[in-house]
N, C-alpha and C. Protein backbone atom coordinates (compact mmCIF):
# COMPACT_ATOMS: atom_id res chain seq x y z
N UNK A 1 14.59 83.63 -0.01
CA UNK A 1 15.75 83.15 0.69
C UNK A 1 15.45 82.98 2.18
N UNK A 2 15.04 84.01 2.51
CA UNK A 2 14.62 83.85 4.63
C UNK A 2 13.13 82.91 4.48
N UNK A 3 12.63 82.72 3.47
CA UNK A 3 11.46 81.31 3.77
C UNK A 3 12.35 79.83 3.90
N UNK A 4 13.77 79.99 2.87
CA UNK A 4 14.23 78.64 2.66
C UNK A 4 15.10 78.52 4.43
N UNK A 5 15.24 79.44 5.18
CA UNK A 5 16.08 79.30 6.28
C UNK A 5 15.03 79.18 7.41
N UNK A 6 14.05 79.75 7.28
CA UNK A 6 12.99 79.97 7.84
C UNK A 6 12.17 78.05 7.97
N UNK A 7 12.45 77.35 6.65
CA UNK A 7 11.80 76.00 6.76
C UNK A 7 13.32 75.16 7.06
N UNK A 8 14.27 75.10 6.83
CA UNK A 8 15.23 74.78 7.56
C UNK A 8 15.29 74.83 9.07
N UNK A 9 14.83 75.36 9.37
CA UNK A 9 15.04 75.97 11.12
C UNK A 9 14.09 75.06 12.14
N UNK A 10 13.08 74.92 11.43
CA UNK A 10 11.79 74.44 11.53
C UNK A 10 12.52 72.79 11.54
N UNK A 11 12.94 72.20 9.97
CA UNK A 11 13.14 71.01 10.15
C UNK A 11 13.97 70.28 11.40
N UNK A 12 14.98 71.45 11.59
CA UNK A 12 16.36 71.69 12.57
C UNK A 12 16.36 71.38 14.31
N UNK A 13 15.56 72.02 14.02
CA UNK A 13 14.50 72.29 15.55
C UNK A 13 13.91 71.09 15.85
N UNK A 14 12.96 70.89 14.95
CA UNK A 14 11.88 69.39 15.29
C UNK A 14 12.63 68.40 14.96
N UNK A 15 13.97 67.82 14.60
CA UNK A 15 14.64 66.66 14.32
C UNK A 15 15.32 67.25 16.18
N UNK A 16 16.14 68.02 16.72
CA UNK A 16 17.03 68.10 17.75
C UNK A 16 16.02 67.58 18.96
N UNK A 17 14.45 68.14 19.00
CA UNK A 17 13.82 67.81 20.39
C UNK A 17 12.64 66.73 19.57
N UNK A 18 13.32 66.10 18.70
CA UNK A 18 12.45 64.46 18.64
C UNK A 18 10.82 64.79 18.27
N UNK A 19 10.56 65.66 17.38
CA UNK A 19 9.35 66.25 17.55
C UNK A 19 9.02 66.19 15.92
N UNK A 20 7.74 66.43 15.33
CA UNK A 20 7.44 66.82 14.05
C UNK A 20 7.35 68.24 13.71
N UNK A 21 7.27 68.52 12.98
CA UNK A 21 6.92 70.06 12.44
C UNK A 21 5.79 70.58 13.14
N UNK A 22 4.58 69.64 12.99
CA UNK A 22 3.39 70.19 13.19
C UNK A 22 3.84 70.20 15.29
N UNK A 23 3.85 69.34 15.92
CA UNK A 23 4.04 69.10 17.05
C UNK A 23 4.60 70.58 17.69
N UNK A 24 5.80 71.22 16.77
CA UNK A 24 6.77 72.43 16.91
C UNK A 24 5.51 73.33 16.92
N UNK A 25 4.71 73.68 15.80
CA UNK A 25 3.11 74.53 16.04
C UNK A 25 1.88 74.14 16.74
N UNK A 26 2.36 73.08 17.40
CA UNK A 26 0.88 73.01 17.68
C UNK A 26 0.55 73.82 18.95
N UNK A 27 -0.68 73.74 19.61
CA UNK A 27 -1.02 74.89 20.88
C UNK A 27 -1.31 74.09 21.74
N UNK A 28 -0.08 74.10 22.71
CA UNK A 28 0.11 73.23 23.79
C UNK A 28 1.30 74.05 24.90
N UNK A 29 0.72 73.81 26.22
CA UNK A 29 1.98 74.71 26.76
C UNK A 29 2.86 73.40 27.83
N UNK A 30 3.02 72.49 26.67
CA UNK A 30 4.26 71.41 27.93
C UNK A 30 5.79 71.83 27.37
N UNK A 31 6.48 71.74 28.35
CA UNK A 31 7.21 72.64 28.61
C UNK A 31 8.69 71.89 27.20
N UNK A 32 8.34 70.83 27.02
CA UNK A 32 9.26 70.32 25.77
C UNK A 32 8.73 71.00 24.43
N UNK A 33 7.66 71.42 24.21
CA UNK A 33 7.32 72.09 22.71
C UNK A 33 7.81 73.55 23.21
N UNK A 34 6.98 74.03 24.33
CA UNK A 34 7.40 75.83 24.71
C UNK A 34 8.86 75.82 24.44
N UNK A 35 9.47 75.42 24.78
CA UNK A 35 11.25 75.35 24.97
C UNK A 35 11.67 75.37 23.18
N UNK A 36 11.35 74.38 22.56
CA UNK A 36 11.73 73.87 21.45
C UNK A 36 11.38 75.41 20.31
N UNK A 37 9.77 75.49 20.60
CA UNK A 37 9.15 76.55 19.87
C UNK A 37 9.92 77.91 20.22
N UNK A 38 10.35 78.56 21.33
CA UNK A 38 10.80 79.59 21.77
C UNK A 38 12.65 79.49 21.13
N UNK A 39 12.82 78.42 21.33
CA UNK A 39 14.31 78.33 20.50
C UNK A 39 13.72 78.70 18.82
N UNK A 40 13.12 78.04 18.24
CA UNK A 40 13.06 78.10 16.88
C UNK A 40 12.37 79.45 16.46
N UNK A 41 11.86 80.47 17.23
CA UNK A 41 11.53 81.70 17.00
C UNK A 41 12.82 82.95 17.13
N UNK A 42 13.57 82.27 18.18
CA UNK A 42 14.60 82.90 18.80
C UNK A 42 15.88 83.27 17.53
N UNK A 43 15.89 81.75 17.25
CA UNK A 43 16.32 82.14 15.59
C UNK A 43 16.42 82.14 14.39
N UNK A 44 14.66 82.64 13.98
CA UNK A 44 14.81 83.22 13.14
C UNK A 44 14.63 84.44 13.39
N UNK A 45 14.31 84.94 14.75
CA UNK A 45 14.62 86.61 14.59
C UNK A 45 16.03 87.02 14.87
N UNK A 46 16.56 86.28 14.99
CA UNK A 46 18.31 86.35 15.05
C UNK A 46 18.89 86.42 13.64
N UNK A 47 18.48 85.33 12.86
CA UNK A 47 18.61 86.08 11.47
C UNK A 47 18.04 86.95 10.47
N UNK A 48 17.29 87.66 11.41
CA UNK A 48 16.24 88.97 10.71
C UNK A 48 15.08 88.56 9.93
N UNK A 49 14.68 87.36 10.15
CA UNK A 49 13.46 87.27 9.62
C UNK A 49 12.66 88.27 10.36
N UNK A 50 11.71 88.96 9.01
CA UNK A 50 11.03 89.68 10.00
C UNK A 50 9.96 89.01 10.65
N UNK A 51 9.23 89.77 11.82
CA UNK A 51 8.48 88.87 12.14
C UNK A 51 6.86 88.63 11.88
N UNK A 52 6.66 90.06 11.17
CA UNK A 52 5.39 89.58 10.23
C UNK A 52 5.55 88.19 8.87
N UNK A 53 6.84 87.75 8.64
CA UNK A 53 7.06 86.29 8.10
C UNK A 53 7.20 85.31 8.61
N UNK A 54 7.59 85.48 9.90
CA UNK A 54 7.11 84.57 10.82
C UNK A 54 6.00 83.93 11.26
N UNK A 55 5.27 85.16 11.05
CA UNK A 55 3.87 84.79 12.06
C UNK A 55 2.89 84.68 10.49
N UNK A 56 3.02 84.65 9.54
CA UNK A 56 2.86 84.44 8.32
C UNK A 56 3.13 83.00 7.85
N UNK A 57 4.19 82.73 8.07
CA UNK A 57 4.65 81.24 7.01
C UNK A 57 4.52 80.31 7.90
N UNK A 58 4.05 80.43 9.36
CA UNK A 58 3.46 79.63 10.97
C UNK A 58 2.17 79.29 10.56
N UNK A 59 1.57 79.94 9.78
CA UNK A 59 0.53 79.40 9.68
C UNK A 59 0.10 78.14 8.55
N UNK A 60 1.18 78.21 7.71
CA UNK A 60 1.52 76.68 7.09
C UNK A 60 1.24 75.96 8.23
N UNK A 61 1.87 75.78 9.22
CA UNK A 61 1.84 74.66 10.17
C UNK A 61 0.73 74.87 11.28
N UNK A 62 -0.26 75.69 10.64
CA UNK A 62 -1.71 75.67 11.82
C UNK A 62 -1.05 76.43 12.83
N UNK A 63 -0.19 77.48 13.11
CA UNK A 63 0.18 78.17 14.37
C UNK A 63 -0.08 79.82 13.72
N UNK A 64 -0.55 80.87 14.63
CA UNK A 64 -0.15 81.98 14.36
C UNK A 64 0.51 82.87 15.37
N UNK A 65 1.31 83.27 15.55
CA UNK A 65 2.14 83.78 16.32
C UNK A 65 1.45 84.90 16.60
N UNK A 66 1.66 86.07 17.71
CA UNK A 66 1.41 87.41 17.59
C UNK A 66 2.91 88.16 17.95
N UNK A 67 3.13 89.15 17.95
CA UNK A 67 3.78 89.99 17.84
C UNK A 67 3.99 89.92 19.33
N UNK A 68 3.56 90.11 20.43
CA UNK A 68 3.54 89.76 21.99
C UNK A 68 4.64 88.43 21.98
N UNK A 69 3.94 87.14 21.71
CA UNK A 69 4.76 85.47 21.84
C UNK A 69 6.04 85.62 21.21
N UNK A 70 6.65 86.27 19.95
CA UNK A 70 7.41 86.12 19.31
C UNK A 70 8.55 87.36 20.40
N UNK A 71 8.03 88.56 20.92
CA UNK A 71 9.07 89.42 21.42
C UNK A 71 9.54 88.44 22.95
N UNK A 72 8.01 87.81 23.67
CA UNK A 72 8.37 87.17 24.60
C UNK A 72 9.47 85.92 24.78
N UNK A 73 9.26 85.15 23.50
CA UNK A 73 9.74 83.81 23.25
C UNK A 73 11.46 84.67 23.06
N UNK A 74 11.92 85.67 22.19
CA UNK A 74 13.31 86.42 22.58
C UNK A 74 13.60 86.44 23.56
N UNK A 75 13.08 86.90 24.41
CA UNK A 75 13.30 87.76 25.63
C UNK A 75 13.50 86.59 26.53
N UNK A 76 12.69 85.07 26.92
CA UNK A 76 12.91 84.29 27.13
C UNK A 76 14.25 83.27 27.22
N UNK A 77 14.57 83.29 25.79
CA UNK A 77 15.96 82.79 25.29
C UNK A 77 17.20 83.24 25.19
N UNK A 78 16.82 84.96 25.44
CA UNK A 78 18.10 85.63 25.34
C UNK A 78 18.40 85.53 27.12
N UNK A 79 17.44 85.18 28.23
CA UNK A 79 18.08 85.07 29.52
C UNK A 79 18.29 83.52 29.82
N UNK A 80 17.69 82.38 29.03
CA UNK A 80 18.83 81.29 29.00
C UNK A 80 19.62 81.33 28.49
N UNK A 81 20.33 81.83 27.49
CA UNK A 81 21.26 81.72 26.84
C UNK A 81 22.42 82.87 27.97
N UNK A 82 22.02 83.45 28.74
CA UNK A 82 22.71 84.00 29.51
C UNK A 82 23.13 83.89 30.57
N UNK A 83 21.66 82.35 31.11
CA UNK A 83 22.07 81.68 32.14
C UNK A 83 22.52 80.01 32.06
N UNK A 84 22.48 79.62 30.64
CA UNK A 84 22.97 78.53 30.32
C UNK A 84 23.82 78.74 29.17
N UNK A 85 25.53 78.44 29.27
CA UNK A 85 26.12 78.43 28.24
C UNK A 85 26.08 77.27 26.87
N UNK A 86 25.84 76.08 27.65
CA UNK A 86 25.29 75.23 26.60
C UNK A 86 24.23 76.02 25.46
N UNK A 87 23.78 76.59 25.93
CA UNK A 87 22.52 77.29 24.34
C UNK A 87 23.39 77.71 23.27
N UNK A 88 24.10 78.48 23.80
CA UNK A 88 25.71 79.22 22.56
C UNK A 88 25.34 78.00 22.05
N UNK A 89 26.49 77.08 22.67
CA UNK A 89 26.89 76.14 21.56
C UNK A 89 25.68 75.30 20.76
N UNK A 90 24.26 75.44 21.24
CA UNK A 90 23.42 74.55 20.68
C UNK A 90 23.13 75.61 19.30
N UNK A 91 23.06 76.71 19.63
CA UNK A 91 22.56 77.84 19.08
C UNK A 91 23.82 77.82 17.62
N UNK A 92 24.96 77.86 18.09
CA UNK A 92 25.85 77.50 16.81
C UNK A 92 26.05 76.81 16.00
N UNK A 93 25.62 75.20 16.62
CA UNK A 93 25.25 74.29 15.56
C UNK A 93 24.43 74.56 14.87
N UNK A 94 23.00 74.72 15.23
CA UNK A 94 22.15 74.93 14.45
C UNK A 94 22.57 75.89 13.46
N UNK A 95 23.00 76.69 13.87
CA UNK A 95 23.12 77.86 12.84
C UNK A 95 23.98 77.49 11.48
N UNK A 96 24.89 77.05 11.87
CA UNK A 96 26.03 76.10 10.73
C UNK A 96 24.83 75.06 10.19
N UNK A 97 24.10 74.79 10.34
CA UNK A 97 23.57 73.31 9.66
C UNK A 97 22.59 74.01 8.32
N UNK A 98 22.75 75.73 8.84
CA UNK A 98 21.25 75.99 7.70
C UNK A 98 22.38 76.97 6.46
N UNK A 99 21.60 76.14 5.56
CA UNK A 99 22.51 76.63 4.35
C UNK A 99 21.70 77.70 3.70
N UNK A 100 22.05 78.80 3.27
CA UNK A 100 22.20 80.42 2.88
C UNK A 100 21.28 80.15 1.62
């Protein structure tokens, strides 16, 4: 069930910032994938994916996360989302679009 929300999130993500899947993993630090990628980590640890499945089912898409990028990429998003209210609401759509 958290793989099927987990590839939802993924599709969700890379359709909102005009991007492909792979583009979302690939290893690049311009600041339209960092942004995009740090949102799409942001939640799935918001919905408890853990994050050894994260950094696990990333590697479908040629990325491996570490345990460091994934607490940073939070920590990141939880102070835009604190300094930009627009994220809520981006953050809510998305969330409504992924089916259970």
């Amino acid at each position: 069930m958290k793989k099927s929300v987990f590839t939802q999130y993924v599709g969700i993500v890379s359709r909102m910032f005009a991007m492909t899947p792979e583009q979302l993993f690939e290893n690049t630090k311009r600041r339209s994938v960092t942004e995009a990628r740090q949102l799409f980590i942001f939640l799935c640890v918001r919905r408890q994916i853990p994050m050894c499945n994260i950094m696990d089912w990333s590697l479908v898409y040629g990325r491996k996360f570490t345990y460091s990028s994934i607490i940073n990429a939070v920590r990141y998003m939880e102070r835009k989302v604190s300094d930009d209210r627009d994220y809520i609401q981006i953050i809510k759509n998305i969330e409504s679009q992924v089916n259970n």
